[in-house]
Protein backbone atom coordinates (compact mmCIF):
# COMPACT_ATOMS: atom_id res chain seq x y z
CA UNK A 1 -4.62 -83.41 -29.28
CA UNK A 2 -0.93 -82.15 -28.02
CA UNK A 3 0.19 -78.94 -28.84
CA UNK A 4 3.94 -78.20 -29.39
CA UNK A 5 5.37 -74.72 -28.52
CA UNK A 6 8.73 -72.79 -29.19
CA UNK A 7 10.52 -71.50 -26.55
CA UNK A 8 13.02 -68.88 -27.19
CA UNK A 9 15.40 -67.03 -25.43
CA UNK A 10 16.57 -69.61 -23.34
CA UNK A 11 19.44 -69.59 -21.06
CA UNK A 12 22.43 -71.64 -22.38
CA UNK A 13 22.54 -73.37 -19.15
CA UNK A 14 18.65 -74.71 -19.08
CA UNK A 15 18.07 -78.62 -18.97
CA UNK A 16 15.27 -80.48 -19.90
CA UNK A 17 14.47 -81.37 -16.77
CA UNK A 18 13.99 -77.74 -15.70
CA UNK A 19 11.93 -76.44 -19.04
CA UNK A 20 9.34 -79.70 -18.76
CA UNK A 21 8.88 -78.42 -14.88
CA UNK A 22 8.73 -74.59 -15.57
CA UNK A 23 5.80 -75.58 -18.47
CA UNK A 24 4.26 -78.33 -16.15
CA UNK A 25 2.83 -75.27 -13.70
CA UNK A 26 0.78 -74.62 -16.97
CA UNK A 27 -0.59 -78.32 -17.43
CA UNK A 28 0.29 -81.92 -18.66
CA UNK A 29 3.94 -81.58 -20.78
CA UNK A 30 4.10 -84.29 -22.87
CA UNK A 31 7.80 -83.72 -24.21
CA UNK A 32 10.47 -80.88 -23.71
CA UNK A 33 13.67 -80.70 -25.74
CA UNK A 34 16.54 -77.95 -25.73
CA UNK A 35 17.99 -77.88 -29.53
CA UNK A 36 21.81 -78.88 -28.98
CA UNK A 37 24.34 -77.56 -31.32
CA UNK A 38 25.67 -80.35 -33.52
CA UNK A 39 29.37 -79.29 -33.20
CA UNK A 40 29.87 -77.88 -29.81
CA UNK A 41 27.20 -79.93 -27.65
CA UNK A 42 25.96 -76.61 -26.55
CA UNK A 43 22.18 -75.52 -26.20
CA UNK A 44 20.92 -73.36 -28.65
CA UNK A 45 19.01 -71.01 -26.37
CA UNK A 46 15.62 -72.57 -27.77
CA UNK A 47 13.42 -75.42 -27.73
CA UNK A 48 10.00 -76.95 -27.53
CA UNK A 49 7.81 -78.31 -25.25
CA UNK A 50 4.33 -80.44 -26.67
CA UNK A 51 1.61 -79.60 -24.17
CA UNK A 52 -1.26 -82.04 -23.88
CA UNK A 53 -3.80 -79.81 -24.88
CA UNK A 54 -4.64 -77.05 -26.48
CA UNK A 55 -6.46 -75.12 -23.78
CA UNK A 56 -2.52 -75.97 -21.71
CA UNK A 57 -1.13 -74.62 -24.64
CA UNK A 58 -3.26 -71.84 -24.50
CA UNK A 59 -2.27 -71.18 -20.80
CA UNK A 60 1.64 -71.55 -20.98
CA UNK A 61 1.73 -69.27 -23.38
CA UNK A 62 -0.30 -66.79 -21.57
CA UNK A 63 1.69 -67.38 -19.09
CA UNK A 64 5.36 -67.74 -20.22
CA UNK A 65 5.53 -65.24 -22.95
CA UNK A 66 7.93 -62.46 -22.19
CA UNK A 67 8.69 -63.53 -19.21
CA UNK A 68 11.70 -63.54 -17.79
CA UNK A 69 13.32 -67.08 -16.68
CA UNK A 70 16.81 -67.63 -15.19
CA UNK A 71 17.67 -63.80 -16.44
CA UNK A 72 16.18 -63.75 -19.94
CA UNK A 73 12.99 -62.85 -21.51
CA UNK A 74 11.26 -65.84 -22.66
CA UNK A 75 9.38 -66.10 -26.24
CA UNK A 76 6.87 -68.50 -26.57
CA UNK A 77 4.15 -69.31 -29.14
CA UNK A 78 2.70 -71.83 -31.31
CA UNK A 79 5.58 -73.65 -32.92
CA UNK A 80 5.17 -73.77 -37.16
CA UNK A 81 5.45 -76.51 -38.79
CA UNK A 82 9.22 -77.05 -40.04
CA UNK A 83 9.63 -75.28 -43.55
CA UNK A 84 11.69 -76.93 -46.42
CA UNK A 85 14.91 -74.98 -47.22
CA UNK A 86 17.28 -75.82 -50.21
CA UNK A 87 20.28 -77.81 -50.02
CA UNK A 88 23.16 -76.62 -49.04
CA UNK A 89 26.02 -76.29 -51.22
CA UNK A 90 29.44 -76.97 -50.80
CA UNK A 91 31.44 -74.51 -52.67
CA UNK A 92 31.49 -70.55 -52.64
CA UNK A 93 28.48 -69.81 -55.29
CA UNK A 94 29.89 -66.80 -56.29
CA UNK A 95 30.96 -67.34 -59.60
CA UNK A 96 33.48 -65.34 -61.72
CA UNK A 97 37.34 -65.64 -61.78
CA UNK A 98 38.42 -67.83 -58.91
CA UNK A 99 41.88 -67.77 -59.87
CA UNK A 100 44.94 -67.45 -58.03
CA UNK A 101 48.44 -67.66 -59.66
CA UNK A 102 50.92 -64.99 -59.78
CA UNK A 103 50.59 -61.47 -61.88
CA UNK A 104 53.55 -60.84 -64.27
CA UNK A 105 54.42 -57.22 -64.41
């Protein structure tokens, strides 16, 4: 059964391509994907990479965690499963007087 890992501490500049071969010295990657901020197109500095295995798992984390790659100290460990946060508001939710206007002296 695959095994999906986060990777921190990514450098800005890492592709895909790179992160699938750097976990592929640790076995069979199934998938490896940078998160991409949505409004600048930029990485994230963080991703995850499904292993094949848990035993590869096992072993790129062993051998990946806190080390460094491309000048940064890597982070990586079993990724958790994604937790459900509340929606997001549109307004300022801190109540009281909002009000503008001019003061008469």
């Amino acid at each position: 059964m695959a095994t999906k890992l986060y990777v921190g501490g990514l450098p800005y500049s890492t592709q895909e391509d790179a992160l699938k071969e750097l976990f592929a010295q640790a076995g069979n990657v199934v998938s490896a994907v940078i998160i991409m901020d949505k409004m600048s197109g930029r990485s994230k500095g963080f991703g995850f990479v499904e292993m094949s295995s848990q035993d590869e798992a096992a072993k790129a984390i062993s051998m990946f965690n806190e080390q460094e790659f491309e000048g940064r100290k890597l982070t990586v460990n079993e990724a958790r499963p994604m937790e459900a946060r509340p929606p997001r508001t549109g307004g300022n939710d801190r109540g009281g007087y909002s009000g503008g206007g001019r003061r008469e002296y």
